[in-house]
PDB file of N, CA and C in Angstrom:
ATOM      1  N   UNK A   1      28.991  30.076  14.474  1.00  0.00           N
ATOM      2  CA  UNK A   1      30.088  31.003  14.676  1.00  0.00           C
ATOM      3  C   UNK A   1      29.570  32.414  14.988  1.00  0.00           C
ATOM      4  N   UNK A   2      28.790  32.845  14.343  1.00  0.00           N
ATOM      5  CA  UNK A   2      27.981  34.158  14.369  1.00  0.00           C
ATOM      6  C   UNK A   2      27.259  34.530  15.557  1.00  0.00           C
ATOM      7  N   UNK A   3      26.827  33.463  16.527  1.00  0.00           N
ATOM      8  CA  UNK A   3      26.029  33.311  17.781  1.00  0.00           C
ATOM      9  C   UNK A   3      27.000  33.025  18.391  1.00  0.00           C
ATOM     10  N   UNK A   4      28.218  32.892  18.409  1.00  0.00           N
ATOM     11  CA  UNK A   4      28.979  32.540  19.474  1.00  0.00           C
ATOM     12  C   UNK A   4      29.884  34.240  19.356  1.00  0.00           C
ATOM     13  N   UNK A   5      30.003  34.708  18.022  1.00  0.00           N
ATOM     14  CA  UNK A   5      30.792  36.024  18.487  1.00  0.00           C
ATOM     15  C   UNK A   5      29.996  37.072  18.710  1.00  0.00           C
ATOM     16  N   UNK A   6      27.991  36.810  18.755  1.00  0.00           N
ATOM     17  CA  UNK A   6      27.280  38.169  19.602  1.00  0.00           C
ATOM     18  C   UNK A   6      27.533  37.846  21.021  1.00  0.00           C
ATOM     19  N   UNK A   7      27.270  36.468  21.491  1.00  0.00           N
ATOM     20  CA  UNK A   7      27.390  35.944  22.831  1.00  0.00           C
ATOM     21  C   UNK A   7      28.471  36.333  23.813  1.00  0.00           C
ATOM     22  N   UNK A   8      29.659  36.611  22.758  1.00  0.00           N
ATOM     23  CA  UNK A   8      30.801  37.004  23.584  1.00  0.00           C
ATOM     24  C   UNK A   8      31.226  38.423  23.465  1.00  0.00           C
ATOM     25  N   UNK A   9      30.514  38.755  22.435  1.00  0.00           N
ATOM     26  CA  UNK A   9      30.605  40.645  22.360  1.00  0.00           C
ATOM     27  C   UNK A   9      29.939  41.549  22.806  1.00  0.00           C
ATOM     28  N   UNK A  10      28.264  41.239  22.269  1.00  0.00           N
ATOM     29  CA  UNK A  10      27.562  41.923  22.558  1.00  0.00           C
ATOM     30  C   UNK A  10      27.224  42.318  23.976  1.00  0.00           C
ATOM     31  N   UNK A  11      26.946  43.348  24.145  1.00  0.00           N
ATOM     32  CA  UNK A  11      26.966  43.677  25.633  1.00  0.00           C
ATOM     33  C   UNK A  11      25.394  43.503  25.845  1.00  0.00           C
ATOM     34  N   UNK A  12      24.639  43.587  24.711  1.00  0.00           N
ATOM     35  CA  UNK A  12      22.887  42.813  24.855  1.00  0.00           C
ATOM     36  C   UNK A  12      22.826  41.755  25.844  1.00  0.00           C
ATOM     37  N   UNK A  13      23.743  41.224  25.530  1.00  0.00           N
ATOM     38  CA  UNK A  13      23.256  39.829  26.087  1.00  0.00           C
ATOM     39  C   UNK A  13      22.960  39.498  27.778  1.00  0.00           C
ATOM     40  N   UNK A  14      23.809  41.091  28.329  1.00  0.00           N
ATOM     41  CA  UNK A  14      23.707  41.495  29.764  1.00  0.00           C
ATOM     42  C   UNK A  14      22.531  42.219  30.325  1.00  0.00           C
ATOM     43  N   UNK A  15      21.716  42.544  28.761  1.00  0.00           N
ATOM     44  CA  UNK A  15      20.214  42.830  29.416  1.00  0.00           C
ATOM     45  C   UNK A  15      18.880  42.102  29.887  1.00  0.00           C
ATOM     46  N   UNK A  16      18.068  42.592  30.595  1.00  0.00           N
ATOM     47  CA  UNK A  16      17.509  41.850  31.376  1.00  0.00           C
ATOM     48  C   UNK A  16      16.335  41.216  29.933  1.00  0.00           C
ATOM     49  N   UNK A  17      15.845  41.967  28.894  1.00  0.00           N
ATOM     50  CA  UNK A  17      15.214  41.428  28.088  1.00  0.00           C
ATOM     51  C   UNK A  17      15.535  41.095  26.940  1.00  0.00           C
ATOM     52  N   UNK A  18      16.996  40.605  26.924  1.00  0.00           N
ATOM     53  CA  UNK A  18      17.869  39.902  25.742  1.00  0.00           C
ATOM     54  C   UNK A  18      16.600  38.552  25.383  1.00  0.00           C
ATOM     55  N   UNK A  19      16.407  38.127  24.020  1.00  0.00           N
ATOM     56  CA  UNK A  19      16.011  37.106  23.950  1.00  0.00           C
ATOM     57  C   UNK A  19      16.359  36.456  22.465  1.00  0.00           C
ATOM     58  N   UNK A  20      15.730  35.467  22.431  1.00  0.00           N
ATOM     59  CA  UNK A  20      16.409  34.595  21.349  1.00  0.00           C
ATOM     60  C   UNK A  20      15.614  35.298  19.588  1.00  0.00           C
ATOM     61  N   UNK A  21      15.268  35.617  20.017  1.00  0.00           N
ATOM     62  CA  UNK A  21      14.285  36.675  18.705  1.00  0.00           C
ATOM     63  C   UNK A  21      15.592  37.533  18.615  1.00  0.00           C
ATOM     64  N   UNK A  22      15.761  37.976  19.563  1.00  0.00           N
ATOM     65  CA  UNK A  22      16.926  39.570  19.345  1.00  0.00           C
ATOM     66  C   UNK A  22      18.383  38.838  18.915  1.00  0.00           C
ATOM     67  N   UNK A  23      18.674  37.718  19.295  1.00  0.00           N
ATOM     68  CA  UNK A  23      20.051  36.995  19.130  1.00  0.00           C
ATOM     69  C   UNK A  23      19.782  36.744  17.548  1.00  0.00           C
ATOM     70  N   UNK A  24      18.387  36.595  17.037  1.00  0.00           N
ATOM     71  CA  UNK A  24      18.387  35.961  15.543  1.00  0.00           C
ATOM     72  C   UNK A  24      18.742  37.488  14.449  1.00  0.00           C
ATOM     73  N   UNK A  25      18.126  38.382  15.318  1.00  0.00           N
ATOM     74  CA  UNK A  25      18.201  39.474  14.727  1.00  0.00           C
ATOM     75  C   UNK A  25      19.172  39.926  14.608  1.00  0.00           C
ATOM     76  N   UNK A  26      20.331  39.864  15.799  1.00  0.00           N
ATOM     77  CA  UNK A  26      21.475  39.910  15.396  1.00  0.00           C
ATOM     78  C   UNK A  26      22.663  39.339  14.460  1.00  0.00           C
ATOM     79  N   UNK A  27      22.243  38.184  14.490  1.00  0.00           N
ATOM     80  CA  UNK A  27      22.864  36.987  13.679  1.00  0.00           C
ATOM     81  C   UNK A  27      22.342  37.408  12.231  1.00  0.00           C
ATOM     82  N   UNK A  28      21.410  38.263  11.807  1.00  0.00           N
ATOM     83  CA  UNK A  28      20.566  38.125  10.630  1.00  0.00           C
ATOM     84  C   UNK A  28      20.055  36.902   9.967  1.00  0.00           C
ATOM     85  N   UNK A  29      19.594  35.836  11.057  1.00  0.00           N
ATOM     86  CA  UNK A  29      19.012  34.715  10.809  1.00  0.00           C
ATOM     87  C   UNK A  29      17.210  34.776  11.566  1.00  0.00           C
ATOM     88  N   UNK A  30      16.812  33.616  11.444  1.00  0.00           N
ATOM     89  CA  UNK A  30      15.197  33.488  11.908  1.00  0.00           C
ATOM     90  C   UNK A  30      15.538  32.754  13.125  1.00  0.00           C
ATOM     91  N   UNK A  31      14.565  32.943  13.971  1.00  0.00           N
ATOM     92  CA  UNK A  31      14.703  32.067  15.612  1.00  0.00           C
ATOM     93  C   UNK A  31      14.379  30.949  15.430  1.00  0.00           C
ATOM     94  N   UNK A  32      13.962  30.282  14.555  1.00  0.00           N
ATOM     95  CA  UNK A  32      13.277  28.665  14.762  1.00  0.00           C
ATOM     96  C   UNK A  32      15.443  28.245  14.222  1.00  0.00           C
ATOM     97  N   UNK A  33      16.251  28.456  13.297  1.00  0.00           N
ATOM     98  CA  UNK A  33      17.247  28.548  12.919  1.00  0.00           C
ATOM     99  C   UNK A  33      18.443  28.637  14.038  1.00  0.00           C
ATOM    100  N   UNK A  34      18.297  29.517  14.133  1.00  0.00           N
ATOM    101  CA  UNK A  34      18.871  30.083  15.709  1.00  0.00           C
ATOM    102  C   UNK A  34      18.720  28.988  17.066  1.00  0.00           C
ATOM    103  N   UNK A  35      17.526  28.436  17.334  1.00  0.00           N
ATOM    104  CA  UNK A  35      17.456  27.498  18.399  1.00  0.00           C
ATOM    105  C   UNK A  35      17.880  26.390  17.713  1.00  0.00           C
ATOM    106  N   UNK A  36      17.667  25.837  16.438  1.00  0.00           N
ATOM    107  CA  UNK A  36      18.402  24.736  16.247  1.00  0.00           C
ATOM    108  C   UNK A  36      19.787  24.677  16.508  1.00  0.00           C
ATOM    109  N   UNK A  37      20.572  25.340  15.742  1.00  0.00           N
ATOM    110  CA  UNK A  37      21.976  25.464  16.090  1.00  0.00           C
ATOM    111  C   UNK A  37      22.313  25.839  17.380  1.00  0.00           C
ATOM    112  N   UNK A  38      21.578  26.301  17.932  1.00  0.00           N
ATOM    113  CA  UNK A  38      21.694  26.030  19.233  1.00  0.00           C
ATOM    114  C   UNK A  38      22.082  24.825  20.229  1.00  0.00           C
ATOM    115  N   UNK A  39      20.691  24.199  19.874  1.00  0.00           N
ATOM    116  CA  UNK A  39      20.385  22.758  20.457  1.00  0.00           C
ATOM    117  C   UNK A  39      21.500  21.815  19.694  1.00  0.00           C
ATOM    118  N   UNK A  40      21.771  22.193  18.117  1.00  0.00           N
ATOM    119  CA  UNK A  40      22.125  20.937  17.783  1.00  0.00           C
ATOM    120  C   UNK A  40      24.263  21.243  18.260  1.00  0.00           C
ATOM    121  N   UNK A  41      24.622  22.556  18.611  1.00  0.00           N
ATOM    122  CA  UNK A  41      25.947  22.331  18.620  1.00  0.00           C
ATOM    123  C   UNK A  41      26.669  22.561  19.987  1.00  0.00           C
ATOM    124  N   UNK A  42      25.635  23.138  20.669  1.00  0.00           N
ATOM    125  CA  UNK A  42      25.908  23.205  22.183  1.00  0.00           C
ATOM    126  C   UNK A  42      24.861  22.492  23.203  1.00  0.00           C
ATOM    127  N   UNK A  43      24.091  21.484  22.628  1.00  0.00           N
ATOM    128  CA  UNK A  43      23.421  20.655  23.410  1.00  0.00           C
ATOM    129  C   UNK A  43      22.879  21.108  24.589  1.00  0.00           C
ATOM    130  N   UNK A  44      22.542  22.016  24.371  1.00  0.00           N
ATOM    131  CA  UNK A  44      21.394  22.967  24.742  1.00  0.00           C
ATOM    132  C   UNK A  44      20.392  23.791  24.501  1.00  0.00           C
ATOM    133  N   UNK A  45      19.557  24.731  25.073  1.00  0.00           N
ATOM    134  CA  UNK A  45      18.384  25.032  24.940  1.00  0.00           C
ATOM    135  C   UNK A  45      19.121  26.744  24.902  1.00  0.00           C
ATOM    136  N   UNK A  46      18.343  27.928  24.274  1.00  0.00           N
ATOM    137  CA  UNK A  46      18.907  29.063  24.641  1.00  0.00           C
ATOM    138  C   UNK A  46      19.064  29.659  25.877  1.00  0.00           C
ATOM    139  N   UNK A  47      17.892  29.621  26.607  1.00  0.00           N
ATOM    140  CA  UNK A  47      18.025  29.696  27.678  1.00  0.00           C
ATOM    141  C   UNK A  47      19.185  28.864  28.973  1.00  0.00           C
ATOM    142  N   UNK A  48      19.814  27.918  28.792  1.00  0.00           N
ATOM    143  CA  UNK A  48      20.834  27.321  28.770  1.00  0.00           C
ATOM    144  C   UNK A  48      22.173  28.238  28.901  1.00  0.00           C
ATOM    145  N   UNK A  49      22.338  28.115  27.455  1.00  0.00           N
ATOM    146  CA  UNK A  49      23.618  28.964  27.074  1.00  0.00           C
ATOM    147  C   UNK A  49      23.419  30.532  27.420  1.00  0.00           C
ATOM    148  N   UNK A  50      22.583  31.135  27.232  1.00  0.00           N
ATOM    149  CA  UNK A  50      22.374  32.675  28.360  1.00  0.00           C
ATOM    150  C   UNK A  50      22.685  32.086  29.730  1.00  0.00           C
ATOM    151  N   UNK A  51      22.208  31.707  30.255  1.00  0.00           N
ATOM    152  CA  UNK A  51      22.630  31.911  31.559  1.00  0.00           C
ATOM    153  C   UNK A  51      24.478  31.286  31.813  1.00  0.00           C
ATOM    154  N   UNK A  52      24.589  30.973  30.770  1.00  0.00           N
ATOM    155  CA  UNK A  52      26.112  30.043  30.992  1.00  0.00           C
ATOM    156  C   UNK A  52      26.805  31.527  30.224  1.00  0.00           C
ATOM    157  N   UNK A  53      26.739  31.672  29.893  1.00  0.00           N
ATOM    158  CA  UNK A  53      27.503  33.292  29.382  1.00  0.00           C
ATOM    159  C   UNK A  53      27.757  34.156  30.000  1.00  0.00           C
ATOM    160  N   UNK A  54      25.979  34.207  31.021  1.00  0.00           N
ATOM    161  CA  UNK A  54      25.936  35.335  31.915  1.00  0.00           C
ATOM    162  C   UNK A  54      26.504  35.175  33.407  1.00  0.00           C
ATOM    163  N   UNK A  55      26.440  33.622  33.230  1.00  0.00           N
ATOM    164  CA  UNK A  55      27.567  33.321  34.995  1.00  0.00           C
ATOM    165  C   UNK A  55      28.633  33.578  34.470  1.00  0.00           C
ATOM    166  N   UNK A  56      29.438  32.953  33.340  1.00  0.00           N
ATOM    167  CA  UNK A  56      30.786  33.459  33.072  1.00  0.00           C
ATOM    168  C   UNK A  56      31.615  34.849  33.423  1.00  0.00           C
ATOM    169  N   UNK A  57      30.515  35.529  33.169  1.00  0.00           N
ATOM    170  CA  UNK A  57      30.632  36.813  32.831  1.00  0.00           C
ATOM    171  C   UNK A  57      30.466  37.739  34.532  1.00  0.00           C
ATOM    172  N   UNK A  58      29.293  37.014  35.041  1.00  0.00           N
ATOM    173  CA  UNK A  58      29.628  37.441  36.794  1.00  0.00           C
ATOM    174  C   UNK A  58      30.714  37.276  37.254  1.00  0.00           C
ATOM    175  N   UNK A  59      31.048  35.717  36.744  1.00  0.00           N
ATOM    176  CA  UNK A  59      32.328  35.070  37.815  1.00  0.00           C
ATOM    177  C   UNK A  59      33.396  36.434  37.195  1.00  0.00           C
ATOM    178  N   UNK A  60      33.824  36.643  36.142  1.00  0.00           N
ATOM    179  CA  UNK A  60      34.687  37.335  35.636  1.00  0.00           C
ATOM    180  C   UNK A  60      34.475  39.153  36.863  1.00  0.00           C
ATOM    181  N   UNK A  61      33.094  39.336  36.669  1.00  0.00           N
ATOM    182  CA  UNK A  61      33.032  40.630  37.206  1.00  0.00           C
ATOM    183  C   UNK A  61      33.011  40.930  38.560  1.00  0.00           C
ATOM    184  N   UNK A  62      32.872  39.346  39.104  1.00  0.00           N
ATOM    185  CA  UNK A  62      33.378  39.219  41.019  1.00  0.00           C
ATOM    186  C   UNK A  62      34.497  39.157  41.440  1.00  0.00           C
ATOM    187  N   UNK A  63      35.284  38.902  40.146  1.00  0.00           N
ATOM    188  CA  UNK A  63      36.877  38.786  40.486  1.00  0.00           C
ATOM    189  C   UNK A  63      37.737  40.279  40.082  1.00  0.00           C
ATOM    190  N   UNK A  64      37.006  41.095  39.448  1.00  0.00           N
ATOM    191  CA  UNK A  64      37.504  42.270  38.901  1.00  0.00           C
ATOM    192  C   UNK A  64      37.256  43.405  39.944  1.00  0.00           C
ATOM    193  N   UNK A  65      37.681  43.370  41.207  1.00  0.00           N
ATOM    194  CA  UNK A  65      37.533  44.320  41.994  1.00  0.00           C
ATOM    195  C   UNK A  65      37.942  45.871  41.647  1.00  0.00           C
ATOM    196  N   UNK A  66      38.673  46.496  40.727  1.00  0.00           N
ATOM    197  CA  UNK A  66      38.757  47.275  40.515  1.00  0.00           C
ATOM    198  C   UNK A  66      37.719  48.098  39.743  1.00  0.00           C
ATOM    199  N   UNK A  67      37.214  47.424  38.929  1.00  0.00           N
ATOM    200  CA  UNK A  67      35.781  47.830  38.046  1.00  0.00           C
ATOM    201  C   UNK A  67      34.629  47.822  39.070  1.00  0.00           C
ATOM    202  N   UNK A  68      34.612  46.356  39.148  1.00  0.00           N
ATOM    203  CA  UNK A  68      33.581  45.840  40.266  1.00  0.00           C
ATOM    204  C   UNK A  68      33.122  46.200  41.621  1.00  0.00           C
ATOM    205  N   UNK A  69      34.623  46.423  42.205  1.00  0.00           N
ATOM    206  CA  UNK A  69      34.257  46.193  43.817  1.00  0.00           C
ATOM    207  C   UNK A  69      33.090  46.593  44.717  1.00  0.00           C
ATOM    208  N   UNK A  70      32.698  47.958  44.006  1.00  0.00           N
ATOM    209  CA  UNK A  70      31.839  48.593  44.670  1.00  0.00           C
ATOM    210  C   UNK A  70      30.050  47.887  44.611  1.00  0.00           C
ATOM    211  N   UNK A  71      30.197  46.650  43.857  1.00  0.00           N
ATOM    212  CA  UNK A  71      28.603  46.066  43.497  1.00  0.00           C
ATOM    213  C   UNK A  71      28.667  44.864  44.879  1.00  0.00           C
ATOM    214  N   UNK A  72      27.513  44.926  45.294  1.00  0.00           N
ATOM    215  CA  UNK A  72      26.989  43.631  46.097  1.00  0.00           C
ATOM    216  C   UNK A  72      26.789  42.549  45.295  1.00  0.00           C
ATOM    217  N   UNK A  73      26.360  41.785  45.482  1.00  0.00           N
ATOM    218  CA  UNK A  73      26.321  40.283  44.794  1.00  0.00           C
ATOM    219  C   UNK A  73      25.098  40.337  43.737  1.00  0.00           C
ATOM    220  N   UNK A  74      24.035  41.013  44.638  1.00  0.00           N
ATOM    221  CA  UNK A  74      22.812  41.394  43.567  1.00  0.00           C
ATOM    222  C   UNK A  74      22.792  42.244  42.685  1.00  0.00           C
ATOM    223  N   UNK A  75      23.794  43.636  42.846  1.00  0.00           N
ATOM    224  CA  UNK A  75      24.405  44.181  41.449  1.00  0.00           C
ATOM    225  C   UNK A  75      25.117  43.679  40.402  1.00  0.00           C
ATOM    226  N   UNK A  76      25.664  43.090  40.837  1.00  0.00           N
ATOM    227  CA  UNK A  76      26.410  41.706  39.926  1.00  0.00           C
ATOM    228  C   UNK A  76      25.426  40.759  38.635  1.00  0.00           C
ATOM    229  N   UNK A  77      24.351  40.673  39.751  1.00  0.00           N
ATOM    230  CA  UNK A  77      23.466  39.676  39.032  1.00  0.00           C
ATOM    231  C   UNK A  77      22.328  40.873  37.946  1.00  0.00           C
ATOM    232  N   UNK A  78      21.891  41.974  38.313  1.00  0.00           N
ATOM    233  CA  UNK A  78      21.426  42.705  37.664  1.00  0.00           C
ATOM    234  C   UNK A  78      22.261  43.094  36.529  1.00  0.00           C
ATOM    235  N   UNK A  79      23.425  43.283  36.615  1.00  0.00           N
ATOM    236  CA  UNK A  79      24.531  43.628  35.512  1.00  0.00           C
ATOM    237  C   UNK A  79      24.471  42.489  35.025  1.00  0.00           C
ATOM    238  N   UNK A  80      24.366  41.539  34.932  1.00  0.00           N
ATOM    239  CA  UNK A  80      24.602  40.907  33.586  1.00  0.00           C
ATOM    240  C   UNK A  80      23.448  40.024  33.515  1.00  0.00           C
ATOM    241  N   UNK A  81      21.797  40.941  33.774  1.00  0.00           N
ATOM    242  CA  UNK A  81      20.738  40.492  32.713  1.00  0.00           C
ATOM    243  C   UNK A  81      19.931  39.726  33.935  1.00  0.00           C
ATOM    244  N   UNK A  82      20.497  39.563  35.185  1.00  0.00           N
ATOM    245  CA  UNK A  82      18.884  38.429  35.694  1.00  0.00           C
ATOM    246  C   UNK A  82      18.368  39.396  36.908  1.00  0.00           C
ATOM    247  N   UNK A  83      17.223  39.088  36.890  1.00  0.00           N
ATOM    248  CA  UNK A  83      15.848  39.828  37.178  1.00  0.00           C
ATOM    249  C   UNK A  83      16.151  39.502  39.136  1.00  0.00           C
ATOM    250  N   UNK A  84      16.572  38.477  39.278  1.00  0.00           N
ATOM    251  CA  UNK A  84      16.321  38.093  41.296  1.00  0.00           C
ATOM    252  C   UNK A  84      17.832  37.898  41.701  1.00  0.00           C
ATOM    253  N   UNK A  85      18.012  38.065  42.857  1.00  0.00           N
ATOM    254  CA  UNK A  85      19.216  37.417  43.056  1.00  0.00           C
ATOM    255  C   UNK A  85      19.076  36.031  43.541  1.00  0.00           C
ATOM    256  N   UNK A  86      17.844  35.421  43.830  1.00  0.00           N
ATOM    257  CA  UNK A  86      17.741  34.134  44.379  1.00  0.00           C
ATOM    258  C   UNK A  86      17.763  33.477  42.783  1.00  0.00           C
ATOM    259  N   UNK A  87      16.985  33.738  42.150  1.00  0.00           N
ATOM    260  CA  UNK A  87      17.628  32.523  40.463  1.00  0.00           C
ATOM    261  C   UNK A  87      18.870  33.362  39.879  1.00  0.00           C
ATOM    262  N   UNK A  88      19.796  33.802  40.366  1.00  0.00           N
ATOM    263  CA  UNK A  88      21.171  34.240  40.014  1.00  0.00           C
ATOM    264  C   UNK A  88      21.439  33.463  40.965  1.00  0.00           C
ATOM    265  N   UNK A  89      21.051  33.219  42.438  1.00  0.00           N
ATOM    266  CA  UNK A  89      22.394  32.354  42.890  1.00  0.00           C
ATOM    267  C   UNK A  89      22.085  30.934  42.553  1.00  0.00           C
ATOM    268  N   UNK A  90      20.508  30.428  42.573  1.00  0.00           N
ATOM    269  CA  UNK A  90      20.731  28.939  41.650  1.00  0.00           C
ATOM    270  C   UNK A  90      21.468  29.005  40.427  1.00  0.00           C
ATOM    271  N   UNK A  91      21.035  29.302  39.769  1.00  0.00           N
ATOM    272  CA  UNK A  91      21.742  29.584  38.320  1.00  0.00           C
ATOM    273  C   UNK A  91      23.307  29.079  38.442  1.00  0.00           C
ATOM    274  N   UNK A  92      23.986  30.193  39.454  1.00  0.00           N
ATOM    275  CA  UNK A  92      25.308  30.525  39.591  1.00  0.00           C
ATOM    276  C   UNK A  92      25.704  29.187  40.045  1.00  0.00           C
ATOM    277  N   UNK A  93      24.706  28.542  41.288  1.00  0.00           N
ATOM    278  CA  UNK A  93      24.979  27.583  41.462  1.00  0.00           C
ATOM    279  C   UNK A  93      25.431  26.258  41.223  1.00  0.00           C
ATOM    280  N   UNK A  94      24.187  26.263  40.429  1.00  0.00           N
ATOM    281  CA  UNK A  94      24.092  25.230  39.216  1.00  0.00           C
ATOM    282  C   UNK A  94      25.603  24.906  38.008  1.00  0.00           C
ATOM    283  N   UNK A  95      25.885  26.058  37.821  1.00  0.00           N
ATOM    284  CA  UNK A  95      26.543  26.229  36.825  1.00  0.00           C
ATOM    285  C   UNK A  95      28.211  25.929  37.419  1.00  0.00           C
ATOM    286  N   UNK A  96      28.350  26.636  38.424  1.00  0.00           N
ATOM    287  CA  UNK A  96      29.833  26.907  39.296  1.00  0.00           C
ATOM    288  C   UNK A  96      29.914  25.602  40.405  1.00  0.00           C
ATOM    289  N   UNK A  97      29.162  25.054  40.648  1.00  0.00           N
ATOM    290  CA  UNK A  97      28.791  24.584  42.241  1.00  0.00           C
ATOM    291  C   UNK A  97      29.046  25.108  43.463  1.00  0.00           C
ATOM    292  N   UNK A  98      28.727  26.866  43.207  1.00  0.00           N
ATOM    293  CA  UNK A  98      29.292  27.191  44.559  1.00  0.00           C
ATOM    294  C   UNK A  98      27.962  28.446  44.466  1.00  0.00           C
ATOM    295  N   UNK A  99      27.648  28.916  45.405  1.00  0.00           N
ATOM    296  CA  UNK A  99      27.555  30.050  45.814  1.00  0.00           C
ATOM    297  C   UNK A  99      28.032  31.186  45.125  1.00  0.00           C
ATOM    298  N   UNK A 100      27.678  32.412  45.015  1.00  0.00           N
ATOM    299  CA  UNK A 100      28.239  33.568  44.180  1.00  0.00           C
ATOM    300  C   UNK A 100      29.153  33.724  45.579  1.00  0.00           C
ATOM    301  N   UNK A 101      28.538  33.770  46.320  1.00  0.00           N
ATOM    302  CA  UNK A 101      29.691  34.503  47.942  1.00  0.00           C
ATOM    303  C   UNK A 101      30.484  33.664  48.722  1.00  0.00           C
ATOM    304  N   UNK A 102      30.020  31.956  47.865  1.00  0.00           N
ATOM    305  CA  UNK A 102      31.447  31.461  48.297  1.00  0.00           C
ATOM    306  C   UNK A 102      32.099  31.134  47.459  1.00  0.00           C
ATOM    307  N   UNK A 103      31.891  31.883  45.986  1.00  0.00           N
ATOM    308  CA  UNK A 103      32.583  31.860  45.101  1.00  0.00           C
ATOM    309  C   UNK A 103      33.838  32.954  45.315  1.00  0.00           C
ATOM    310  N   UNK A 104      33.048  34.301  46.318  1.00  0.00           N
ATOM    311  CA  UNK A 104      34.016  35.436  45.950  1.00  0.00           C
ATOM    312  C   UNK A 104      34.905  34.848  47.413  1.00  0.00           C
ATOM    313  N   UNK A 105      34.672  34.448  48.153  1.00  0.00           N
ATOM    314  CA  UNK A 105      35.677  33.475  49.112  1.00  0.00           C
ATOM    315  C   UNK A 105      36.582  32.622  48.698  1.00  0.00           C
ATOM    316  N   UNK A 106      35.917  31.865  48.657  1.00  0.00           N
ATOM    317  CA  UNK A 106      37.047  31.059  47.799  1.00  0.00           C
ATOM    318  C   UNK A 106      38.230  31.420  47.038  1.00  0.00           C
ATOM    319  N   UNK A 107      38.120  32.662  46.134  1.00  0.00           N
ATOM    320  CA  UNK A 107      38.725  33.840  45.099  1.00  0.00           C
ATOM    321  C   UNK A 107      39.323  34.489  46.104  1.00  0.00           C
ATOM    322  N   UNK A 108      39.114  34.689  47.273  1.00  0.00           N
ATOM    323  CA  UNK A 108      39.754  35.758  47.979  1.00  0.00           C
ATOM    324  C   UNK A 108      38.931  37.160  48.255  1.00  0.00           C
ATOM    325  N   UNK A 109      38.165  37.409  47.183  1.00  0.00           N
ATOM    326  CA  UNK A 109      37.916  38.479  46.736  1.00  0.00           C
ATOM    327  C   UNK A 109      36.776  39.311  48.328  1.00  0.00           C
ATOM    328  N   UNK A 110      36.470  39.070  48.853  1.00  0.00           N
ATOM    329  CA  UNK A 110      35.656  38.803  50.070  1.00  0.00           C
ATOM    330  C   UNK A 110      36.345  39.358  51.221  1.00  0.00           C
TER     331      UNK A 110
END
């Protein structure tokens, strides 16, 4: 519960050197702790669920043209924590099955 309400609050989690040490620290738990409950309740790895937070959180900020509009696709991806825009658009990919830019098509937003 505690890792799921930094995940959705913390604005850390949009930095580029968020890591699972800093998520334990937040939680006031230990990281070996932290990746279990991880693995064992979202059947995944941390790295996993970061990037599934942090596409959420694009898709949300590609559709928010009023905040947003003024970012390219690779500002997008720097705002919420990843380092390239080429593993932001796998990532995005992976996760959405689309493209970030035929995501914002699709949306209209484009």
């Amino acid at each position: 519960e505690r890792i799921c309400k930094v995940m959705e609050t913390s604005p850390e989690v949009y930095g580029e050197s968020f890591t699972i040490n800093r998520l334990a620290e937040l939680v006031d738990s230990n990281r070996n702790y932290v990746s279990q409950v991880i693995n064992d309740r979202k059947q995944c790895n941390f790295n996993a669920m970061l990037n599934d937070y942090r596409i959420k959180e694009a898709c949300r900020r590609l559709l928010d043209t009023e905040q947003y509009g003024g970012y390219t696709i690779e500002g997008i991806a720097r705002s919420v924590g990843f380092k390239s825009r080429t593993n932001f658009a796998a990532v995005f990919k992976d996760i959405t099955g689309l493209t970030p830019s035929a995501f914002q098509k699709m949306s209209g937003q484009q």
